[in-house]
PDB file of N, CA and C in Angstrom:
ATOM      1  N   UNK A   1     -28.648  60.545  35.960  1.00  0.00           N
ATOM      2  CA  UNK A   1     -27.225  60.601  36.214  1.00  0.00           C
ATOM      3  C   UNK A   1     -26.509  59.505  35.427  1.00  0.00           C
ATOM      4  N   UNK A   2     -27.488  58.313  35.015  1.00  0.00           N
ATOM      5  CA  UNK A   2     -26.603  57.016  34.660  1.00  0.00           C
ATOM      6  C   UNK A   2     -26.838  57.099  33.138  1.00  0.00           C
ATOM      7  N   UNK A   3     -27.826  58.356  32.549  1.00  0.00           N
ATOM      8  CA  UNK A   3     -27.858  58.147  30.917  1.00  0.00           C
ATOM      9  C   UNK A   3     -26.717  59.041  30.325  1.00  0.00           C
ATOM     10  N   UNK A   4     -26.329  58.575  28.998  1.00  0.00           N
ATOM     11  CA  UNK A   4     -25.297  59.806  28.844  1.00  0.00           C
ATOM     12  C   UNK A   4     -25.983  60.803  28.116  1.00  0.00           C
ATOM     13  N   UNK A   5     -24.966  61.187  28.093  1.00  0.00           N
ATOM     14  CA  UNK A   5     -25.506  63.009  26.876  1.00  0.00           C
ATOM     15  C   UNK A   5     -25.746  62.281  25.555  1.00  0.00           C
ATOM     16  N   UNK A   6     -26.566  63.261  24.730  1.00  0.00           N
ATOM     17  CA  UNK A   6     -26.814  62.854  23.659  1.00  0.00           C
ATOM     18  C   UNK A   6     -25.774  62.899  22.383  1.00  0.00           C
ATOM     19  N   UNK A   7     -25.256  61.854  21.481  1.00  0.00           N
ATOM     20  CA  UNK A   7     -24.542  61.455  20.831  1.00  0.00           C
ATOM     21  C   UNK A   7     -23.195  61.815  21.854  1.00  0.00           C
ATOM     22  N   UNK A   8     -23.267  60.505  22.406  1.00  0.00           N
ATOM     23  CA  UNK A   8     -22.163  60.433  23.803  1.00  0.00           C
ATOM     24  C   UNK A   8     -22.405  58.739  24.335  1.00  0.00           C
ATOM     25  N   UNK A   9     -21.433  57.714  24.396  1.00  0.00           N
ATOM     26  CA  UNK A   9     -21.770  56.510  25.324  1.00  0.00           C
ATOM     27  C   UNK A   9     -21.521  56.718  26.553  1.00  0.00           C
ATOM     28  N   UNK A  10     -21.215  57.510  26.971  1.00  0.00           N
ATOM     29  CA  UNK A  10     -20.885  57.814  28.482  1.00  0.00           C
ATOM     30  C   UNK A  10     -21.481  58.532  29.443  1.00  0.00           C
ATOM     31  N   UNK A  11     -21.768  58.168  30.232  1.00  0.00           N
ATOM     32  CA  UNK A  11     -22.854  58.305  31.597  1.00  0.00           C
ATOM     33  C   UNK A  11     -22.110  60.012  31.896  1.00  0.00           C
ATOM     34  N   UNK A  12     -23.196  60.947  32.660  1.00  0.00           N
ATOM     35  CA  UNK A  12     -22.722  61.654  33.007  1.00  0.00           C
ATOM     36  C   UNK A  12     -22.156  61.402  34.045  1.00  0.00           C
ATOM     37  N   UNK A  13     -22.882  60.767  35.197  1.00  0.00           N
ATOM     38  CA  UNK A  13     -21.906  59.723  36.490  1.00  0.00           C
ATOM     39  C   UNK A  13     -20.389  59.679  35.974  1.00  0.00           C
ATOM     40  N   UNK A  14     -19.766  58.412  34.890  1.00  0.00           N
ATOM     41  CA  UNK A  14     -18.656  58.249  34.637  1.00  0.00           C
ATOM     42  C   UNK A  14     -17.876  59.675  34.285  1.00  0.00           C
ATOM     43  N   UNK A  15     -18.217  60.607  33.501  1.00  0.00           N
ATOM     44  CA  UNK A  15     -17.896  62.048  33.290  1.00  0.00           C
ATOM     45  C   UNK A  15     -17.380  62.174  34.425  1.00  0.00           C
ATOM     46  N   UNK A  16     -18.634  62.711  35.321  1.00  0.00           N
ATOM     47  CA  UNK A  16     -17.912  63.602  36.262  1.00  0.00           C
ATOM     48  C   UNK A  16     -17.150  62.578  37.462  1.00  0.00           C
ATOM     49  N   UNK A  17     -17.085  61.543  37.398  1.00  0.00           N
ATOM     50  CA  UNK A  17     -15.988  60.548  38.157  1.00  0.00           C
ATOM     51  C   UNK A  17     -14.902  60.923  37.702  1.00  0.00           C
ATOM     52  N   UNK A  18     -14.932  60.853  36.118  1.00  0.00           N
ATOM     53  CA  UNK A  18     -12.814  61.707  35.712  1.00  0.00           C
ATOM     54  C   UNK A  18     -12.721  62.489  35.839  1.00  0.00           C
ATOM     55  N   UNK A  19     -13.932  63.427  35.696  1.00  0.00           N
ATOM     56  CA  UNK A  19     -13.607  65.080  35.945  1.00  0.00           C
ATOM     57  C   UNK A  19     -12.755  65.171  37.734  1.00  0.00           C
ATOM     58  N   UNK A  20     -13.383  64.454  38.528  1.00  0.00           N
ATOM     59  CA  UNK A  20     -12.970  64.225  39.929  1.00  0.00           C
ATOM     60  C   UNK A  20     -12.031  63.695  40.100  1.00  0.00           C
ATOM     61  N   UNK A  21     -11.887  62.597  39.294  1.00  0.00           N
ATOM     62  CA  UNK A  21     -10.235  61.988  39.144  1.00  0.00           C
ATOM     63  C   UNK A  21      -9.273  62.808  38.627  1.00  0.00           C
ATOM     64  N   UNK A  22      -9.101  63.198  37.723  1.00  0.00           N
ATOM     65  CA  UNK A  22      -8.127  64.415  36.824  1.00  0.00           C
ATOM     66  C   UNK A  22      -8.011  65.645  37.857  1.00  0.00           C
ATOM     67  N   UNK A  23      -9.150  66.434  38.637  1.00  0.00           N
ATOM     68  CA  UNK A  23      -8.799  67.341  39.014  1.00  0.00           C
ATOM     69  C   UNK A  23      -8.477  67.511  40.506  1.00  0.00           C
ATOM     70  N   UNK A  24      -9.088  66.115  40.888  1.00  0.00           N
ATOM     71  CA  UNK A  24      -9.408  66.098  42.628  1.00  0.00           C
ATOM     72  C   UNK A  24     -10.119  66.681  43.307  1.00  0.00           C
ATOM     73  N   UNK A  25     -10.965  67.173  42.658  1.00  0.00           N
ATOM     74  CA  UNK A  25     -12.253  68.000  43.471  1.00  0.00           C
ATOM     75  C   UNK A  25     -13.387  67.086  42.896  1.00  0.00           C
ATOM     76  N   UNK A  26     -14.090  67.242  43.447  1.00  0.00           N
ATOM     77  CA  UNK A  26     -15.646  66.624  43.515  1.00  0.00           C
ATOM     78  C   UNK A  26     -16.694  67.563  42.909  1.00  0.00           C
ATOM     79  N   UNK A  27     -16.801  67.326  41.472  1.00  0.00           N
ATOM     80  CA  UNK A  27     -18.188  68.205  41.224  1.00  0.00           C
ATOM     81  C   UNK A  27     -19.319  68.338  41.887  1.00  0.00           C
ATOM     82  N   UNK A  28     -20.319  69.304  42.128  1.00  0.00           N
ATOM     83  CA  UNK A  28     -21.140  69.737  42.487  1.00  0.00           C
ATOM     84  C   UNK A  28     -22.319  68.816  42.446  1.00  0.00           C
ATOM     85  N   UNK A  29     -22.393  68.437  41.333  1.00  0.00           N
ATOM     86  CA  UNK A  29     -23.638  67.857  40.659  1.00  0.00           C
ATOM     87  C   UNK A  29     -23.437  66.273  41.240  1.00  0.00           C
ATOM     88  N   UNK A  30     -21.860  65.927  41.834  1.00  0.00           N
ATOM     89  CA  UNK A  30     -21.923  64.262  42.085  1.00  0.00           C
ATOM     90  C   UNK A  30     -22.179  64.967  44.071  1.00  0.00           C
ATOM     91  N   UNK A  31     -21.887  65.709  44.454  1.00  0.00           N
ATOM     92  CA  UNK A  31     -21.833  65.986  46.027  1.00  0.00           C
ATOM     93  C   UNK A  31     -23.581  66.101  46.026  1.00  0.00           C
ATOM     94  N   UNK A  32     -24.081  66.706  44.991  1.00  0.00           N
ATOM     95  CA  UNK A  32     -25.744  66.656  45.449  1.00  0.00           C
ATOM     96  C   UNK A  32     -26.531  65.437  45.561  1.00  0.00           C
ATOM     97  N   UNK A  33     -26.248  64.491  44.490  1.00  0.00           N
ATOM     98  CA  UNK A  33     -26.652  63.273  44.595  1.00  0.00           C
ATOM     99  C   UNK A  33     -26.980  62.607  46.007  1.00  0.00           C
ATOM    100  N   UNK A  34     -28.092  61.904  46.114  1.00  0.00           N
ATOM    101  CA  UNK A  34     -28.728  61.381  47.502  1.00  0.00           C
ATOM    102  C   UNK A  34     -28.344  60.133  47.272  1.00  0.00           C
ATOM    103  N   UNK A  35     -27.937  59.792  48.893  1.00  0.00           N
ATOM    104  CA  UNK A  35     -27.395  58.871  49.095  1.00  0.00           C
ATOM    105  C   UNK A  35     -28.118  57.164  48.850  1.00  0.00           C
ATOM    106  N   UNK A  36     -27.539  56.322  48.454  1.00  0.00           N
ATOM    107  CA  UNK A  36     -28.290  55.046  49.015  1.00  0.00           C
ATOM    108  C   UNK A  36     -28.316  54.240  50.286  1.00  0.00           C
ATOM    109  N   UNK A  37     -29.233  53.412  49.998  1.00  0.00           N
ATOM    110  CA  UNK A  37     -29.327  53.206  51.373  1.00  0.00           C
ATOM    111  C   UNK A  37     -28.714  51.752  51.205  1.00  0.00           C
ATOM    112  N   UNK A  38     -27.967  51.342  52.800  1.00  0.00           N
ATOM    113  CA  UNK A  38     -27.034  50.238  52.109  1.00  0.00           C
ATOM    114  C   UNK A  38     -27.554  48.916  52.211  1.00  0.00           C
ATOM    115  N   UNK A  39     -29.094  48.799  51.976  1.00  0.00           N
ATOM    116  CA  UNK A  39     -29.620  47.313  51.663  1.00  0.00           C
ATOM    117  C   UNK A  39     -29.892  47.217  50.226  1.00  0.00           C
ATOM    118  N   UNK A  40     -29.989  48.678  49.633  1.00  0.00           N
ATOM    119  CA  UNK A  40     -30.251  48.468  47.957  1.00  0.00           C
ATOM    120  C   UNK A  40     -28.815  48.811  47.843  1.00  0.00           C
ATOM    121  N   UNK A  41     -28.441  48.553  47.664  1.00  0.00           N
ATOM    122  CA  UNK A  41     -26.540  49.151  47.462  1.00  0.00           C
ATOM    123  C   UNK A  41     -26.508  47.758  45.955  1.00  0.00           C
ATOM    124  N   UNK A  42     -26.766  46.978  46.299  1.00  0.00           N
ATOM    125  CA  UNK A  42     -26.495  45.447  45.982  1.00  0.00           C
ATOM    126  C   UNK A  42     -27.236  45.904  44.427  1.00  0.00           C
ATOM    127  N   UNK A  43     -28.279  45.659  45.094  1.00  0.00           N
ATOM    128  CA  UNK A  43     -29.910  46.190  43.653  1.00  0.00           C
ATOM    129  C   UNK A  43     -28.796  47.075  42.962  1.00  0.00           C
ATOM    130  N   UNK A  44     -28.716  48.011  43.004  1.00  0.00           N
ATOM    131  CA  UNK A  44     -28.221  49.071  42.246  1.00  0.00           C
ATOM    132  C   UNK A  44     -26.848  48.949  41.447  1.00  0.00           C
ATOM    133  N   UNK A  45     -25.967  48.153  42.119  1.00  0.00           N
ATOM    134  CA  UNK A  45     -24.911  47.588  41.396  1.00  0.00           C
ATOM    135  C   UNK A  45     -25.169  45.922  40.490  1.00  0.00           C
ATOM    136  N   UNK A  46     -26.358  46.033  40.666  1.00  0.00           N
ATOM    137  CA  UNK A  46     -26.559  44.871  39.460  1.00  0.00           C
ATOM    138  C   UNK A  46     -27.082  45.424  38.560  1.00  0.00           C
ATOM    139  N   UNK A  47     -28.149  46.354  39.067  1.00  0.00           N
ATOM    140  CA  UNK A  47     -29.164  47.213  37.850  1.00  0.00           C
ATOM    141  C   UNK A  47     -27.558  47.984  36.793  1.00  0.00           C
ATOM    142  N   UNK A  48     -26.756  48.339  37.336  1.00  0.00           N
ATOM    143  CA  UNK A  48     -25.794  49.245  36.150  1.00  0.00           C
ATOM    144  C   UNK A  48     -24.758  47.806  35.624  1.00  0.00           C
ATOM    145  N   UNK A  49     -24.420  46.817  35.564  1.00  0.00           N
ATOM    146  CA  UNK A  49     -23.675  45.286  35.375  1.00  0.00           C
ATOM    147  C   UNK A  49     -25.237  45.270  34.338  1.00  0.00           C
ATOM    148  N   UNK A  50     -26.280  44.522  34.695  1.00  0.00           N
ATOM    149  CA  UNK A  50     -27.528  43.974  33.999  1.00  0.00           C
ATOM    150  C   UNK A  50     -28.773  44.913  33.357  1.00  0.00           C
ATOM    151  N   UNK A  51     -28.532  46.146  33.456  1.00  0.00           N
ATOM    152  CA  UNK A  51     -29.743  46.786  33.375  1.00  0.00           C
ATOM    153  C   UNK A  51     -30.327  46.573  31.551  1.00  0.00           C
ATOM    154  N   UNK A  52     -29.623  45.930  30.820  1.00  0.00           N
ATOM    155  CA  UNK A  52     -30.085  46.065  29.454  1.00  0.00           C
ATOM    156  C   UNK A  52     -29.997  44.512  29.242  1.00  0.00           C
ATOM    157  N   UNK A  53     -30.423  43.640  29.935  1.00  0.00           N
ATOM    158  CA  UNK A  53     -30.618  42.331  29.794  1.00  0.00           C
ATOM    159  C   UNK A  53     -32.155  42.103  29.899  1.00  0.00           C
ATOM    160  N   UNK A  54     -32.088  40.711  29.485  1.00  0.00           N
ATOM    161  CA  UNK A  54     -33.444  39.804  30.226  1.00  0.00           C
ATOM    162  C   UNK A  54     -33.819  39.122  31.700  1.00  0.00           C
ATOM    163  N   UNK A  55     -34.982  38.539  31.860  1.00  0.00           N
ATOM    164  CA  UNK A  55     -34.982  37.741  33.095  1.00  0.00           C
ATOM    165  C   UNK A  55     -34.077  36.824  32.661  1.00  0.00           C
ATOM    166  N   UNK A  56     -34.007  36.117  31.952  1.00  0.00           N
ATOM    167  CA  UNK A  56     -33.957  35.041  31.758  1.00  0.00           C
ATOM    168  C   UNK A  56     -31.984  35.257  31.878  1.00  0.00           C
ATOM    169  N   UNK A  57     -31.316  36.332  31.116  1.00  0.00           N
ATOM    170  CA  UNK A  57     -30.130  36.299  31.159  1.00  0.00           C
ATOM    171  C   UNK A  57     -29.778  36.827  32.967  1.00  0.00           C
ATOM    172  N   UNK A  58     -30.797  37.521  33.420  1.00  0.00           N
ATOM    173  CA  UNK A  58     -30.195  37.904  34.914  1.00  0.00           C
ATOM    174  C   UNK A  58     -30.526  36.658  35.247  1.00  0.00           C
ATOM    175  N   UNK A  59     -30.933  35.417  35.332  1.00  0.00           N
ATOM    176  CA  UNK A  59     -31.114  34.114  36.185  1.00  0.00           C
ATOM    177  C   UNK A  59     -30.172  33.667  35.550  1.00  0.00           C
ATOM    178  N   UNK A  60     -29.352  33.434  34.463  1.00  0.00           N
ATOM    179  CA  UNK A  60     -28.202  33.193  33.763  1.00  0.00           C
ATOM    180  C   UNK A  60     -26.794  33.366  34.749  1.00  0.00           C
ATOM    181  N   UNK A  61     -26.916  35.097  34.694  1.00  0.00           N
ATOM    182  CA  UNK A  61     -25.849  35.634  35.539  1.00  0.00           C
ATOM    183  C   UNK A  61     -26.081  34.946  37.031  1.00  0.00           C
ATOM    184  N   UNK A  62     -27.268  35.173  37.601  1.00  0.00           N
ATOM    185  CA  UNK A  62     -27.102  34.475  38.910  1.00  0.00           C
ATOM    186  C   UNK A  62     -26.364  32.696  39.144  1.00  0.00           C
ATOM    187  N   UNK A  63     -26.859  32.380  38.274  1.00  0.00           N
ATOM    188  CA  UNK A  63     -26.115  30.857  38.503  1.00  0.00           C
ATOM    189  C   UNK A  63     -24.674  30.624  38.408  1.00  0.00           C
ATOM    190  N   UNK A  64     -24.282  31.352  37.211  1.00  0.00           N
ATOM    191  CA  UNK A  64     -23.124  31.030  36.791  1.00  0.00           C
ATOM    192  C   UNK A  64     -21.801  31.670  37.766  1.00  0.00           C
ATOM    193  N   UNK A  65     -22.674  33.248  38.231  1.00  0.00           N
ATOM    194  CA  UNK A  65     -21.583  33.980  39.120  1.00  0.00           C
ATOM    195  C   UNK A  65     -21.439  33.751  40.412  1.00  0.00           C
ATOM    196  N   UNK A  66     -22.912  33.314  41.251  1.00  0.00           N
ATOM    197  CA  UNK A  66     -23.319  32.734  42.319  1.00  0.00           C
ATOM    198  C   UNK A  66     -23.464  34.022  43.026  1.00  0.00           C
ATOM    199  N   UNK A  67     -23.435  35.396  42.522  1.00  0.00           N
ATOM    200  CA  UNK A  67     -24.260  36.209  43.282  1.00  0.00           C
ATOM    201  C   UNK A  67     -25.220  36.256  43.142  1.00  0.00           C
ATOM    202  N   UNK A  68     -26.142  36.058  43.915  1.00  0.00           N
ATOM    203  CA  UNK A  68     -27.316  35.719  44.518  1.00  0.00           C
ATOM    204  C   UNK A  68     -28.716  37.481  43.801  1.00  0.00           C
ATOM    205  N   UNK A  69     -29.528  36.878  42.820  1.00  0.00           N
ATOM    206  CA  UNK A  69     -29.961  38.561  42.791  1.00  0.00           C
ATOM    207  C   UNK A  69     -31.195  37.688  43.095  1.00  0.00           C
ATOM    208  N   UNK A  70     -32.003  38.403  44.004  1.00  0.00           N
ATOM    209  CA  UNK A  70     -32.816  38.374  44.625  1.00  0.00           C
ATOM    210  C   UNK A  70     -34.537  38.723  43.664  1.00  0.00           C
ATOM    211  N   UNK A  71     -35.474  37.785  43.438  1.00  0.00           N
ATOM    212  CA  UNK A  71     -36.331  38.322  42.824  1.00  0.00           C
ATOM    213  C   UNK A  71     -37.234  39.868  43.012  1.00  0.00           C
ATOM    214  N   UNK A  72     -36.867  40.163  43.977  1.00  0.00           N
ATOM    215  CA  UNK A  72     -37.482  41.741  43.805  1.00  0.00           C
ATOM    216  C   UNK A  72     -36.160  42.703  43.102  1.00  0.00           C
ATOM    217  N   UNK A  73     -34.969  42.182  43.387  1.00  0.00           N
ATOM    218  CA  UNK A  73     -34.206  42.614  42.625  1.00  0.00           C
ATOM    219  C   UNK A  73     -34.460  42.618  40.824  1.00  0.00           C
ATOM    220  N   UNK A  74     -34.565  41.498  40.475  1.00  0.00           N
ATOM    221  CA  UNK A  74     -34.698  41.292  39.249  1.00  0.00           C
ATOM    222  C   UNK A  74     -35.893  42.090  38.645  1.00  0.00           C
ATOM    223  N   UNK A  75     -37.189  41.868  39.217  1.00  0.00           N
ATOM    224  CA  UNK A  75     -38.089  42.975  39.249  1.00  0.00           C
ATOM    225  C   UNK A  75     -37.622  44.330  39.226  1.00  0.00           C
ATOM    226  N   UNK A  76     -36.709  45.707  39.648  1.00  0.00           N
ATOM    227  CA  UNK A  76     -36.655  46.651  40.049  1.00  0.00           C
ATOM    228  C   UNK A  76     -35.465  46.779  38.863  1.00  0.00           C
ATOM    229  N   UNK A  77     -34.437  45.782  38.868  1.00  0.00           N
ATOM    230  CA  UNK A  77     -33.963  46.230  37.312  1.00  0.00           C
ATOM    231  C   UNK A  77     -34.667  46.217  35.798  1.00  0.00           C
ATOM    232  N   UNK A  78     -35.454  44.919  35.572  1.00  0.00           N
ATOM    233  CA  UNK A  78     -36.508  45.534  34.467  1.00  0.00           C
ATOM    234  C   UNK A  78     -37.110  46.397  34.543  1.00  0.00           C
ATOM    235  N   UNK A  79     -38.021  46.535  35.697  1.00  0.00           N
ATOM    236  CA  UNK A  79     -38.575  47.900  35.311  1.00  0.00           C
ATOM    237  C   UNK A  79     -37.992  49.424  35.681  1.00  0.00           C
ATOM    238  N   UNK A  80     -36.607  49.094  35.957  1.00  0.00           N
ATOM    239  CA  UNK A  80     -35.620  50.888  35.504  1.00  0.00           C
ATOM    240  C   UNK A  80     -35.062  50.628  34.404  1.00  0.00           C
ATOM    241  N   UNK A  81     -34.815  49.183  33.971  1.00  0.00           N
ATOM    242  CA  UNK A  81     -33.905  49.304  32.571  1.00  0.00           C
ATOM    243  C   UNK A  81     -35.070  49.711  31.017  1.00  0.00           C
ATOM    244  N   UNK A  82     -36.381  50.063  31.602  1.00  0.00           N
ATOM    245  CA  UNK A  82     -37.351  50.813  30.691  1.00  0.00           C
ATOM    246  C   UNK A  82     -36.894  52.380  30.140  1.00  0.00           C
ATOM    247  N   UNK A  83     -36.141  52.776  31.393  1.00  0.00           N
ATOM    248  CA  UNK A  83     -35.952  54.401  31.269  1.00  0.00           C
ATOM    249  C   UNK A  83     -34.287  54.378  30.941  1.00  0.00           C
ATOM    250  N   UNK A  84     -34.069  53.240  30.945  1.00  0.00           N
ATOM    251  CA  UNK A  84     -32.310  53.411  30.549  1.00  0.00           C
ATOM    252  C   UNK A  84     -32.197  54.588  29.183  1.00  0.00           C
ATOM    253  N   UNK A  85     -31.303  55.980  29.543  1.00  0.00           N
ATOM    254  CA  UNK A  85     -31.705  56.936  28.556  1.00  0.00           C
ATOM    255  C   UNK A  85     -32.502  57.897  28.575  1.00  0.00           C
ATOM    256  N   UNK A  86     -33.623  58.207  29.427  1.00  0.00           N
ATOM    257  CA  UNK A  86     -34.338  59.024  29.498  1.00  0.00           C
ATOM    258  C   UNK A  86     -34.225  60.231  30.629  1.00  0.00           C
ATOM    259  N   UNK A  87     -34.023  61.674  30.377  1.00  0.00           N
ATOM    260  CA  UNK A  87     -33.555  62.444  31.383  1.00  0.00           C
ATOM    261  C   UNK A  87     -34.743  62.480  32.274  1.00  0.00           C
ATOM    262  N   UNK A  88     -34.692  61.832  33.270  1.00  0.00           N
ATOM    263  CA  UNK A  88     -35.801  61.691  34.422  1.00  0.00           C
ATOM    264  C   UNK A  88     -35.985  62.844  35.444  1.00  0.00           C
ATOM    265  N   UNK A  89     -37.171  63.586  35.457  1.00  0.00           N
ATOM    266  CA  UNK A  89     -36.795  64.862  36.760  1.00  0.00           C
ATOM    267  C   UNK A  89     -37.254  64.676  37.612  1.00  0.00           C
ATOM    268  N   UNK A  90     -38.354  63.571  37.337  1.00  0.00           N
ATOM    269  CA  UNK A  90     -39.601  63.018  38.366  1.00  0.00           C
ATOM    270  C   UNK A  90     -39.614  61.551  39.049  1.00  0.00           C
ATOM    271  N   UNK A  91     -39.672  60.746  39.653  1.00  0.00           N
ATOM    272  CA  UNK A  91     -39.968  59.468  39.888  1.00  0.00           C
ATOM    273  C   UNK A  91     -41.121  59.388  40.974  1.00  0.00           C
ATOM    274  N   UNK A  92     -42.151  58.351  39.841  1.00  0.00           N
ATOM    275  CA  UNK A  92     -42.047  57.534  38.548  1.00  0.00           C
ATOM    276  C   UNK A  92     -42.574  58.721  37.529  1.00  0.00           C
ATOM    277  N   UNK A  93     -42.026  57.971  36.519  1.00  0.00           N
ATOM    278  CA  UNK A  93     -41.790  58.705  35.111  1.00  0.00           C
ATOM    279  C   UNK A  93     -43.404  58.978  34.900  1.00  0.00           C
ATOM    280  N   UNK A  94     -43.440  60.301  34.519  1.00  0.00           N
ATOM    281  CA  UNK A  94     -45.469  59.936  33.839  1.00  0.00           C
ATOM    282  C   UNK A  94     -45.871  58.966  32.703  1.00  0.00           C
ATOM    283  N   UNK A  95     -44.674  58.413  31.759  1.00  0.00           N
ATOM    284  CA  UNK A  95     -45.375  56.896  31.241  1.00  0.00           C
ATOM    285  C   UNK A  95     -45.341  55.963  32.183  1.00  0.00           C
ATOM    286  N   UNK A  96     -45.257  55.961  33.575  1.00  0.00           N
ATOM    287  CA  UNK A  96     -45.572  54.581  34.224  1.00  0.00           C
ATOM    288  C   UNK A  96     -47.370  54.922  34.901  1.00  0.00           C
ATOM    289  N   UNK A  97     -47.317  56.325  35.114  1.00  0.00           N
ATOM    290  CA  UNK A  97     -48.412  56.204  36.275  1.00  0.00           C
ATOM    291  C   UNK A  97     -49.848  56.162  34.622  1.00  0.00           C
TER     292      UNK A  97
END
């Protein structure tokens, strides 16, 4: 949902957010989406802010912003910012197992 189309910088997520904004209906494809759960809420809004960084720059961001990312956090964005781009149907991807 968070890679874009090909020769495209834009997420299909962000897409169909204007498509929803412009028309006021809610595409299909964002109403199917499963929900999070609201202790990774946090994780997940750092992974899309940091997901194409380093450790070293997410311990960067943590100091300087003073939100707090948590080392299993930091863990769980490197290893999704591997697939940043890749149309995923499965999780985990068959190059992890």
């Amino acid at each position: 949902m968070r890679s874009a189309p090909k020769g495209s910088e834009i997420s299909r997520y962000d897409i169909l957010k204007q498509v929803e904004k412009t028309t006021g209906e809610t595409p299909e494809e964002l109403l199917e989406t499963p929900e999070l759960r609201p202790e990774h809420a946090h994780a997940w809004e750092l992974f899309n802010k940091l997901g194409e960084y380093s450790f070293q720059e997410i311990d960067a961001y943590s100091r300087l912003t003073g939100d707090c990312v948590r080392p299993w956090e930091s863990e769980a964005i490197m290893v999704l910012s591997k697939h940043i781009g890749e149309d995923l149907q499965q999780w985990p991807p068959k190059s992890v197992n």
